[in-house]
Protein backbone atom coordinates (compact mmCIF):
# COMPACT_ATOMS: atom_id res chain seq x y z
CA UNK A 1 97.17 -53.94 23.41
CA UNK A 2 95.06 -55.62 25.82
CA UNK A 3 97.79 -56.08 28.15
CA UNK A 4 98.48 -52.03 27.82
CA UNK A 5 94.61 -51.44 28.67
CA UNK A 6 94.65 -53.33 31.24
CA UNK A 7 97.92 -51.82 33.18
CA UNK A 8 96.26 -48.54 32.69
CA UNK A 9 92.97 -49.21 34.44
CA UNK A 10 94.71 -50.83 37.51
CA UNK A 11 96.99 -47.00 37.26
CA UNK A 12 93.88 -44.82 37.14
CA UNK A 13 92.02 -46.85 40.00
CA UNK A 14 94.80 -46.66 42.34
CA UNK A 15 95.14 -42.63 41.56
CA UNK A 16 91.37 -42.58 42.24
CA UNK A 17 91.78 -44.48 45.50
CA UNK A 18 94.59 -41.97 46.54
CA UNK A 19 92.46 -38.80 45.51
CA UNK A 20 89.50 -39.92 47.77
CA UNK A 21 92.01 -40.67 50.71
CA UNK A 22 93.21 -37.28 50.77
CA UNK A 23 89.76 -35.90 50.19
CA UNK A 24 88.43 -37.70 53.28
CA UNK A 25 86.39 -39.54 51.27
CA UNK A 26 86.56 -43.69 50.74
CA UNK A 27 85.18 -44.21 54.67
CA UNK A 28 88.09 -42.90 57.03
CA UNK A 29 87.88 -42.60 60.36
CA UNK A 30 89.99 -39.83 62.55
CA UNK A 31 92.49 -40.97 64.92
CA UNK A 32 92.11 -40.35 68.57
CA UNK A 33 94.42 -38.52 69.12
CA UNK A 34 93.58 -36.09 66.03
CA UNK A 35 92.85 -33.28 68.83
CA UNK A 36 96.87 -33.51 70.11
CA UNK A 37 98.42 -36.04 72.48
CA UNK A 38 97.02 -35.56 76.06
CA UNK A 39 99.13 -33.88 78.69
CA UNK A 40 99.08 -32.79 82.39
CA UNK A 41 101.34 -29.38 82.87
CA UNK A 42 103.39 -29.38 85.08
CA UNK A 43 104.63 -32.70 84.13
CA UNK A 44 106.22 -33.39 87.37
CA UNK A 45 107.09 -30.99 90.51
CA UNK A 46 107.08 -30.93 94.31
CA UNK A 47 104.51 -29.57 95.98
CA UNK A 48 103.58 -27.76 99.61
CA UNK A 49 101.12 -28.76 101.27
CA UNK A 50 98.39 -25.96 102.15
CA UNK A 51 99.42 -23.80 99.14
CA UNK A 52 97.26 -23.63 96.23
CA UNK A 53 98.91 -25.21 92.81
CA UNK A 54 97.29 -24.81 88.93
CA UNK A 55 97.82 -27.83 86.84
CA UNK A 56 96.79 -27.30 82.72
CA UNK A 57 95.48 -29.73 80.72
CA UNK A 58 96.67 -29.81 77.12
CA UNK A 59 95.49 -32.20 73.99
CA UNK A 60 92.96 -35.06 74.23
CA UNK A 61 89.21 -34.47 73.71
CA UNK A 62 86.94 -32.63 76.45
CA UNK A 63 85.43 -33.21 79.37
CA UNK A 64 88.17 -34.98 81.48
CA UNK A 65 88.26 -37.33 84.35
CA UNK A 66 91.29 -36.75 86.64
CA UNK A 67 91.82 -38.85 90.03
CA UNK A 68 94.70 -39.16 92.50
CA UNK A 69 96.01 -42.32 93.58
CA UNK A 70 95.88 -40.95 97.49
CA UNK A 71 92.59 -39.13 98.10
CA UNK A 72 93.60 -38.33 101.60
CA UNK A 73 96.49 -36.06 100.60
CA UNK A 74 95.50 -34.92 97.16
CA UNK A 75 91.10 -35.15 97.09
CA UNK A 76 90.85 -35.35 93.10
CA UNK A 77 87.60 -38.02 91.73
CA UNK A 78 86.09 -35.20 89.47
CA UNK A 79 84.97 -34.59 85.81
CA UNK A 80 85.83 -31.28 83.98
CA UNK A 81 84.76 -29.39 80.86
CA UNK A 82 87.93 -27.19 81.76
CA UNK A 83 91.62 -27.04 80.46
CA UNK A 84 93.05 -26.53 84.39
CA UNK A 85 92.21 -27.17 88.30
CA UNK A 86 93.42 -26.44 90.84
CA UNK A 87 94.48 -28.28 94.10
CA UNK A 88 95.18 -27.67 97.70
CA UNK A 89 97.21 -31.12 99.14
CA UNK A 90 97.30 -31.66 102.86
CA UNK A 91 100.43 -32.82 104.93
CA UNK A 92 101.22 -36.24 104.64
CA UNK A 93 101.30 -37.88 107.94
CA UNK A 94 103.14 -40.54 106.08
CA UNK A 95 106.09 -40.43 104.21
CA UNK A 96 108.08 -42.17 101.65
CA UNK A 97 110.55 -44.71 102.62
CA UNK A 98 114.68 -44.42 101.96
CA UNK A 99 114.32 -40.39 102.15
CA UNK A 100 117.80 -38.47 103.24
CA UNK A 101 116.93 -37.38 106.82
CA UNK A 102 118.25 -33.86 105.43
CA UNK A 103 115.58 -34.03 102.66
CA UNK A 104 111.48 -32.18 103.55
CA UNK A 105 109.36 -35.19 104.28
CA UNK A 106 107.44 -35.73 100.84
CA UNK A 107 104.84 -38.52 99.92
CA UNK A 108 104.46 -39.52 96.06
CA UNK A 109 100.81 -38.99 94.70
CA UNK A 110 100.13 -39.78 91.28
CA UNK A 111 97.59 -37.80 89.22
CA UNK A 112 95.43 -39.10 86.53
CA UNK A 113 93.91 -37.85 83.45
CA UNK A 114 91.19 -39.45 81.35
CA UNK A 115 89.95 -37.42 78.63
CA UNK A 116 86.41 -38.64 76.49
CA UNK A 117 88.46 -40.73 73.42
CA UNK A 118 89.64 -43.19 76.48
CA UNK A 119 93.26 -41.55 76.13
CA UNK A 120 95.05 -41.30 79.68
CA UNK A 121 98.34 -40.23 81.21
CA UNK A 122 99.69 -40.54 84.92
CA UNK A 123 102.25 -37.92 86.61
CA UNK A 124 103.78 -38.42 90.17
CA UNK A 125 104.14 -35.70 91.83
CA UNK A 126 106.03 -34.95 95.51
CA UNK A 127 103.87 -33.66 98.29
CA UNK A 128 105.64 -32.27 100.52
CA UNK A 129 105.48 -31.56 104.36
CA UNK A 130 105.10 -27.80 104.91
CA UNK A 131 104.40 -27.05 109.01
CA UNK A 132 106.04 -23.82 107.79
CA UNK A 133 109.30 -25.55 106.81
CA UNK A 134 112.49 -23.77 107.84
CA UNK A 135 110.25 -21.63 110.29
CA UNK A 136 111.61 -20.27 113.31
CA UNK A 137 110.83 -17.80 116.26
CA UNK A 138 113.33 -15.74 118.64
CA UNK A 139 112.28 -13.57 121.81
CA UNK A 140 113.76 -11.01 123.29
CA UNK A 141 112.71 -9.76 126.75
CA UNK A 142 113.91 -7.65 129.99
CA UNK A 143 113.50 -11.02 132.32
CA UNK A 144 115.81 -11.66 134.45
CA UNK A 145 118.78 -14.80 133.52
CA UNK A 146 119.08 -17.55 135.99
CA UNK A 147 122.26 -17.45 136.54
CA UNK A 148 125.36 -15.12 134.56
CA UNK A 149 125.79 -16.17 131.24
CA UNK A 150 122.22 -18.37 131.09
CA UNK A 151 119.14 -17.54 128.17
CA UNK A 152 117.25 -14.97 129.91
CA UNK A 153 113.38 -16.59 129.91
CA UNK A 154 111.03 -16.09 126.44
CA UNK A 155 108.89 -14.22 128.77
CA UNK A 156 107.99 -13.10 132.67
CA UNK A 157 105.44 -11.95 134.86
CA UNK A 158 104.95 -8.11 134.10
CA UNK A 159 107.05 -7.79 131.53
CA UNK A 160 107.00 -7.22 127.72
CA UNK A 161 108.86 -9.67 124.69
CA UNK A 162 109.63 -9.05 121.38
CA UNK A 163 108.62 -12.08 119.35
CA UNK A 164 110.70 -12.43 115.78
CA UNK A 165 108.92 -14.95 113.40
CA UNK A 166 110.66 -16.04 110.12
CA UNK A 167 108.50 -18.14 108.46
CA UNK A 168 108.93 -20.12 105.33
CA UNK A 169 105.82 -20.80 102.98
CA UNK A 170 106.53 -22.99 99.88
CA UNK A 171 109.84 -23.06 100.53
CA UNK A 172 110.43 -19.23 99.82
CA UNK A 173 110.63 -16.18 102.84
CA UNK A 174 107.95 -13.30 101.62
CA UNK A 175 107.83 -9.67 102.47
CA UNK A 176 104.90 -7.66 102.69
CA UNK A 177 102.59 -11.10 103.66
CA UNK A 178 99.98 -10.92 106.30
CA UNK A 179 100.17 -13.23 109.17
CA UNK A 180 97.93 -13.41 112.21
CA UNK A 181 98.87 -14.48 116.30
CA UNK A 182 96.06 -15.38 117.67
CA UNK A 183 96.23 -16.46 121.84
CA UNK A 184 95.46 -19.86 122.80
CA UNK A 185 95.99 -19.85 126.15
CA UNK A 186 98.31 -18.21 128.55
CA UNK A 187 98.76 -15.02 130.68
CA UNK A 188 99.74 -13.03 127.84
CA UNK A 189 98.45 -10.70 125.30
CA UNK A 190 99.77 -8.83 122.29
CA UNK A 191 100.42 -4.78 122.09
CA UNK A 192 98.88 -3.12 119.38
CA UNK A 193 101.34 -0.40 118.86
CA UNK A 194 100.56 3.12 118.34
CA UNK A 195 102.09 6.40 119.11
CA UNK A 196 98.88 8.60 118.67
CA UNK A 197 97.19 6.33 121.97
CA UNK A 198 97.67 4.56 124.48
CA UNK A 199 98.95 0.87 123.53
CA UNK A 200 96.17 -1.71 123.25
CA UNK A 201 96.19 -5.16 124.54
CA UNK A 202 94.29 -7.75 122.42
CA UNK A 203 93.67 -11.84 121.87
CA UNK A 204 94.53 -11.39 118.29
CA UNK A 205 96.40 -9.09 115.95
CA UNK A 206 97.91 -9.18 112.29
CA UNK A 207 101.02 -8.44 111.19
CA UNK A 208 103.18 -8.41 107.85
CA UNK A 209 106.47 -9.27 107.43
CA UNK A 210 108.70 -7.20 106.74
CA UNK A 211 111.52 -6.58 103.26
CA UNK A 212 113.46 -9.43 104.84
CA UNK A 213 110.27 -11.65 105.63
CA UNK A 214 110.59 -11.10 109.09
CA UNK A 215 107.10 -10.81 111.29
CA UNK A 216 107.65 -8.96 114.33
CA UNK A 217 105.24 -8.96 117.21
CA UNK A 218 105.16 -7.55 120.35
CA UNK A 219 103.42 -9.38 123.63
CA UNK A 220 102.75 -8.37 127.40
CA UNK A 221 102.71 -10.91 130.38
CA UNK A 222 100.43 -10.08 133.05
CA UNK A 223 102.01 -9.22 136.41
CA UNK A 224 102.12 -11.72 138.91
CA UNK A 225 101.68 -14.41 135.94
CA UNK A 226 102.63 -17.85 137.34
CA UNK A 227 105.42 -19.96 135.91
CA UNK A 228 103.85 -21.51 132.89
CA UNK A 229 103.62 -22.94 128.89
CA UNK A 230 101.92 -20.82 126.82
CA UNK A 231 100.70 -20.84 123.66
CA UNK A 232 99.61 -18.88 120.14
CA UNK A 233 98.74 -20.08 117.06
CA UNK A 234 99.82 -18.34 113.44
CA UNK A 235 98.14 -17.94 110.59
CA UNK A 236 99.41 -17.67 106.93
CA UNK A 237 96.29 -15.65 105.78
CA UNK A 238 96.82 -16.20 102.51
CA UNK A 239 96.79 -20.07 102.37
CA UNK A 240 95.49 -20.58 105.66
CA UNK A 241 98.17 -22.76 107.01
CA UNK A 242 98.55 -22.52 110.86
CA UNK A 243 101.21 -23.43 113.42
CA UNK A 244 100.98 -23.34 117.55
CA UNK A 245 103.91 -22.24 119.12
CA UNK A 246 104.98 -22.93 122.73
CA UNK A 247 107.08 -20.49 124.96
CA UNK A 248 107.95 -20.44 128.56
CA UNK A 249 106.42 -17.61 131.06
CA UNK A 250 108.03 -17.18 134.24
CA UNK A 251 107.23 -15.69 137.11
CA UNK A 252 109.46 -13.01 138.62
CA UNK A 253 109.10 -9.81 140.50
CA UNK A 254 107.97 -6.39 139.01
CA UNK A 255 110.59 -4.78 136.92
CA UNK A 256 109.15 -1.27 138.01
CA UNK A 257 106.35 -1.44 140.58
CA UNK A 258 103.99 0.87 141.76
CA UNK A 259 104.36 3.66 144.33
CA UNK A 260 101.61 4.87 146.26
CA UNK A 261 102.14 8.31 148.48
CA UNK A 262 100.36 8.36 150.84
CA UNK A 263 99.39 4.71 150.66
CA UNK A 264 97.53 4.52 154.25
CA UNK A 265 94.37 7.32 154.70
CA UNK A 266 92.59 7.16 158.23
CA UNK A 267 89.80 9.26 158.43
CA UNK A 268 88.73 10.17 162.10
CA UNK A 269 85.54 11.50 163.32
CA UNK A 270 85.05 15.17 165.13
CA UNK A 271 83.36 13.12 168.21
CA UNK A 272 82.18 9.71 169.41
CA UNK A 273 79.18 10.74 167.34
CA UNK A 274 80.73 11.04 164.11
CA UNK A 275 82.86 8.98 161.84
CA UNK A 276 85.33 10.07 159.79
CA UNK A 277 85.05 12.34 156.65
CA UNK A 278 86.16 14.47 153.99
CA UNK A 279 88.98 14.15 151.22
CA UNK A 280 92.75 13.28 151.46
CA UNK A 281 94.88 13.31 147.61
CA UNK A 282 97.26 10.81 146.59
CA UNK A 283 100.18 10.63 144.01
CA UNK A 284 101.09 7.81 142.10
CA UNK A 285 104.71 7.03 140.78
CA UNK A 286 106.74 4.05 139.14
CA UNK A 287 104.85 1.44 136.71
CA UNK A 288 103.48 1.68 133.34
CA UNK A 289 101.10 4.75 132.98
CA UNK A 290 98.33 5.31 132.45
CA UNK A 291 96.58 4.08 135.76
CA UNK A 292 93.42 2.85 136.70
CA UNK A 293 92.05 3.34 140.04
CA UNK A 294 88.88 1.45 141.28
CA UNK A 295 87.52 2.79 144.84
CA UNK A 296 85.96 0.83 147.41
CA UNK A 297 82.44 0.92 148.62
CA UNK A 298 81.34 3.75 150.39
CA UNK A 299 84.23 5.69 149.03
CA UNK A 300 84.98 8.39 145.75
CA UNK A 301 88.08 8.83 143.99
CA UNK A 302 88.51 11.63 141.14
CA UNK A 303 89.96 10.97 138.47
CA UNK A 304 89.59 7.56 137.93
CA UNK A 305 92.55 7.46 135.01
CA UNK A 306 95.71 9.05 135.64
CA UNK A 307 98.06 9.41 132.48
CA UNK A 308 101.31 10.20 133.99
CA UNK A 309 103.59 9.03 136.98
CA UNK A 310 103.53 11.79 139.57
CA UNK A 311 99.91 12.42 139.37
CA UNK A 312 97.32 12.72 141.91
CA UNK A 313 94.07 11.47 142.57
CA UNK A 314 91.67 12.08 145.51
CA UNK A 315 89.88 10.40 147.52
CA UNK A 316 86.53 11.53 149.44
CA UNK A 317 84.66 9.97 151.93
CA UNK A 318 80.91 11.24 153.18
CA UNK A 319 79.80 11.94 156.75
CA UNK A 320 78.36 9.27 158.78
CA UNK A 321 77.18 7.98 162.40
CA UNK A 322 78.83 4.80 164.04
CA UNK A 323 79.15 2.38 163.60
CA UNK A 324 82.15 3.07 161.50
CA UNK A 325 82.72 1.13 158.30
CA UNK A 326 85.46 -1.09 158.09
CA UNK A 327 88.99 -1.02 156.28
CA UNK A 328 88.33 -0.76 152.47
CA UNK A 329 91.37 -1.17 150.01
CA UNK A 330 91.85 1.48 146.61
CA UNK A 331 93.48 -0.89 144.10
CA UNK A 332 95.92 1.60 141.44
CA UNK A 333 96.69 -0.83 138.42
CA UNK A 334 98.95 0.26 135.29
CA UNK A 335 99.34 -0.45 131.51
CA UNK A 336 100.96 -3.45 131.92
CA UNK A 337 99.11 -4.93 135.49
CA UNK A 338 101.11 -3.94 137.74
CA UNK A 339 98.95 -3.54 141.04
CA UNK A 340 99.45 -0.90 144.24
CA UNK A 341 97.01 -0.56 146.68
CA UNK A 342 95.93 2.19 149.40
CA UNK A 343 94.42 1.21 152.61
CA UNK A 344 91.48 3.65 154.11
CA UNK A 345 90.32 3.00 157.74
CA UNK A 346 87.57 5.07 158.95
CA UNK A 347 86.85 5.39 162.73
CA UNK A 348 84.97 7.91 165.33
CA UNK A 349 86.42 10.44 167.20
CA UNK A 350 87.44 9.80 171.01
CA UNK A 351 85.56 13.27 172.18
CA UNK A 352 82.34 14.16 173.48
CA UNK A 353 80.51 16.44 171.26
CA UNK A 354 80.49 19.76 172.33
CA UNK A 355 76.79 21.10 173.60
CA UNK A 356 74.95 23.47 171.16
CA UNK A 357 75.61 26.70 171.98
CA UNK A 358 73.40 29.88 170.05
CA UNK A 359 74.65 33.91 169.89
CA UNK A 360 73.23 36.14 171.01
CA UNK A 361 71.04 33.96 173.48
CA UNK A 362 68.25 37.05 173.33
CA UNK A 363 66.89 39.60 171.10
CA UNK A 364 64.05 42.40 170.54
CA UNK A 365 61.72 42.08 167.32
CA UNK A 366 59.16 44.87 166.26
CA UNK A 367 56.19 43.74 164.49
CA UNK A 368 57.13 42.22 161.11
CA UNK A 369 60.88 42.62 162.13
CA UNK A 370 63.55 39.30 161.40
CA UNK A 371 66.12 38.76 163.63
CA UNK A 372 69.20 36.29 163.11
CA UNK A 373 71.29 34.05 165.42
CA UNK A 374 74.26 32.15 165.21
CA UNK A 375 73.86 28.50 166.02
CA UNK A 376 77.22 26.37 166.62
CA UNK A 377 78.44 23.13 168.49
CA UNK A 378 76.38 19.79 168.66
CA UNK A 379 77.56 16.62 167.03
CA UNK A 380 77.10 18.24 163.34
CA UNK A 381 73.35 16.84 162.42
CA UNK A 382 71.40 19.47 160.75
CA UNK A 383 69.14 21.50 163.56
CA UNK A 384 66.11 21.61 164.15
CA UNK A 385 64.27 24.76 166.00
CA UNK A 386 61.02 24.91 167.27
CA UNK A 387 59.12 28.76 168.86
CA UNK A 388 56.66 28.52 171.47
CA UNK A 389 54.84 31.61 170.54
CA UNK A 390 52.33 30.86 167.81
CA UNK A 391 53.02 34.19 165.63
CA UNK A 392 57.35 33.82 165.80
CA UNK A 393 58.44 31.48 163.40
CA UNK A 394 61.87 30.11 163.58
CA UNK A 395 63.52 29.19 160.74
CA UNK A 396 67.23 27.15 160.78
CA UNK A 397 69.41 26.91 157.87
CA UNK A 398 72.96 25.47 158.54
CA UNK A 399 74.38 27.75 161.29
CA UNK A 400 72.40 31.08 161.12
CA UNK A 401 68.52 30.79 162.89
CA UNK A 402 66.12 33.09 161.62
CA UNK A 403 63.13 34.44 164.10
CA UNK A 404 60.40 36.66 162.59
CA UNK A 405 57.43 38.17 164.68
CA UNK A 406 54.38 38.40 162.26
CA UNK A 407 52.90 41.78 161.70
CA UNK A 408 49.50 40.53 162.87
CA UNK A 409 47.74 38.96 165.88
CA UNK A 410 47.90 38.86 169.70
CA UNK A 411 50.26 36.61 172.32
CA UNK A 412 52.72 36.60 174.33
CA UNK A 413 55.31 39.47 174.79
CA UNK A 414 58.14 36.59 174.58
CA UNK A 415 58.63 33.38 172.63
CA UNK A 416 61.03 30.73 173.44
CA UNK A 417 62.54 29.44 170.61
CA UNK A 418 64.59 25.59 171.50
CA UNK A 419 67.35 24.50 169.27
CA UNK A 420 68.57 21.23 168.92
CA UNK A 421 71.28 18.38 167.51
CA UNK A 422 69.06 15.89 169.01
CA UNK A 423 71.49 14.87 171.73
CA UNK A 424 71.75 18.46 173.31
CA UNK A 425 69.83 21.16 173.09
CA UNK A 426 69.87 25.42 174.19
CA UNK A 427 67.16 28.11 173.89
CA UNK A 428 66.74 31.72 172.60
CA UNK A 429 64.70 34.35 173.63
CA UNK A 430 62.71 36.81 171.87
CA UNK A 431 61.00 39.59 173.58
CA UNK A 432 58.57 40.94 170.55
CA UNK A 433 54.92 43.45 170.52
CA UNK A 434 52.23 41.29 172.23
CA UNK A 435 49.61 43.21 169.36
CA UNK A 436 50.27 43.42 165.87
CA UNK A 437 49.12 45.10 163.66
């Protein structure tokens, strides 16, 4: 009987024991990993450098420490309170060893995760080299080939290129993404295309590729450019991630040059006294309109923009005394540089001025009366006229002299009146009422 108690009280405490256990009770502790076993998602991958990449924390206990084991390429030493982060690697400048020379360049970084229980994991992962891997540029231009059968040059002096970019970002070709050229240096710059204006030439312009991830760009070479490298630099907007590409300008001769008719003026002076004025029109053909046209000193042109080939502009020069000015040069320059010039030479005449000369030489003038006279000759100065008598007045304006006796006061019964150029000189003379009233 004893023995029977006995077996039963060792039964009941060991169903006691298990009823606490699986109450929690009886002092247990939870494991740590109760919260789920720590894990970095994705678990392994390859990865571009300059593109962003998400990586998710699951399990383990909050916050988390996560390192890399190559800060340089892959700048991780941080504590979160989050379940992700997110990364940006740069391009290793050094690779792993044994890779197929087929095969992206690719360094192995291994990430890290620590979470607050002590538990910790460590993923490699592939970063790989991405100088827009796979990326490649064409140009197609109206330059002139070397020789028959040779690569006509990327670009040349005066000319315009087609640039066709297919870049590659993570691997993958995108449509619809936004890249921009930007110049770096060079005699170049890129045509902002569109019909409603005149094209624009800028440093800098943005594109987007197009359904087969194709960005197409369009750039101008200045005329005359020397033989040269140039560069511009593209820009992945979206990452960031840049490239400078190198292409070959050379020079050559204008594909369509200007044409300047007339493209000599010579302005000659009436006399030795005078130089030479007035206005003299020229038409413009060939090139790229529209054209700009920037005048010398001491001369006018109108317009200063012509928008088509065949138009005119004119040119006007203003009266003056020797000495003459010298040669001056009207520089016409297109859309795409191309530069014509005009010569102007100004010089005086080879003739004596004729003498100032005055119809009709005399005239009769009642009290209060106006008579006119025609005044012609000279070198072309203004003249001046002066009356001896001190009640006729003489007035000059351009050609016509006007002579007035005053209705009042007492003088001579004729007045001189002297006109001048100030080189020669004639008279008039007016027979008028010695008293006036």
């Amino acid at each position: 009987m004893r023995r029977l108690q006995s077996k039963l009280s060792v039964a009941f405490l060991a169903a006691a024991a298990l009823v606490l256990a699986s109450c929690g009770g009886g002092g247990a502790t939870s494991s740590p990993s109760a919260a789920g076993a720590l894990q970095l998602l994705p678990g392994t991958s390859s990865l571009y450098a300059g593109v962003p990449y998400t990586f998710n924390i699951v399990g383990g206990r909050k916050p988390y420490l996560v390192t890399s084991s190559e800060q340089t390429l892959v700048e991780l030493n941080m504590t979160i309170d989050s379940n992700s982060f997110t990364i940006v690697p740069r391009n290793p400048g050094v690779v792993d060893v044994g890779l197929d020379p087929n095969e992206v360049p690719r360094r192995t970084v291994n990430i890290e995760v620590r979470d607050s229980n002590g538990a910790s994991l460590s993923n490699a992962y592939n970063i790989l080299q991405n100088f827009f891997t796979g990326y490649r540029e064409s140009y197609t231009s109206t330059c002139a080939a070397a020789a028959a059968g040779a690569v006509a040059p990327q670009g040349c002096s005066g000319t315009d290129s087609i640039v066709t970019l297919v870049p590659v970002s993570n691997g993958a070709l995108y449509g619809n993404r936004e890249f921009q050229f930007d110049k770096v240096r060079g005699d170049f710059q890129f045509v902002v295309e569109n019909p409603a204006v005149t094209p624009q030439l800028v440093n800098q312009i943005r594109v987007r590729t197009d359904q087969s991830g194709k960005a197409i760009v369009r750039l101008r070479v200045t005329n005359g450019a020397p033989t040269q490298l140039a560069t511009y630099k593209v820009t992945d907007v979206a990452t960031g991630v840049t490239v400078d590409v190198v292409f070959l300008i050379v020079q050559q001769a204008p594909v369509d040059a200007i044409s300047l008719v007339p493209d000599t003026l010579a302005f000659t002076g009436a006399s030795t006294l005078r130089c030479g004025s007035g206005s003299a029109d020229v038409n413009i053909f060939g090139g790229s309109p529209p054209y700009t046209i920037a005048p010398a000193p001491g001369l006018a042109v109108s317009p200063t923009t012509v928008d088509n080939s065949g138009g005119r502009f004119t040119v006007t020069i203003g009266l003056t005394a020797p000495p003459c000015p010298p040669s001056s040069t009207i520089i016409v320059t297109d859309s795409r540089g191309s530069v014509g010039t005009v010569t102007v030479s100004n010089a005086a005449g080879t003739t004596a001025p004729p003498a100032v000369t005055a119809a009709p030489t005399s005239l009769t003038l009642a009290c209060g009366q106006t008579g006119q006279v025609t005044v012609v000759g000279g070198t072309g100065t203004p003249f001046t006229a002066t009356s001896s008598h001190p009640f006729v007045s003489a007035i000059i304006g351009g050609s016509v002299l006007s002579i007035t006796r005053a209705n009042s006061g007492t003088g001579p019964a004729t007045a001189a009146i002297g006109i001048t150029d100030g080189t020669t000189t004639t008279t008039v003379t007016a027979t008028v009422p010695a008293v006036c009233p």
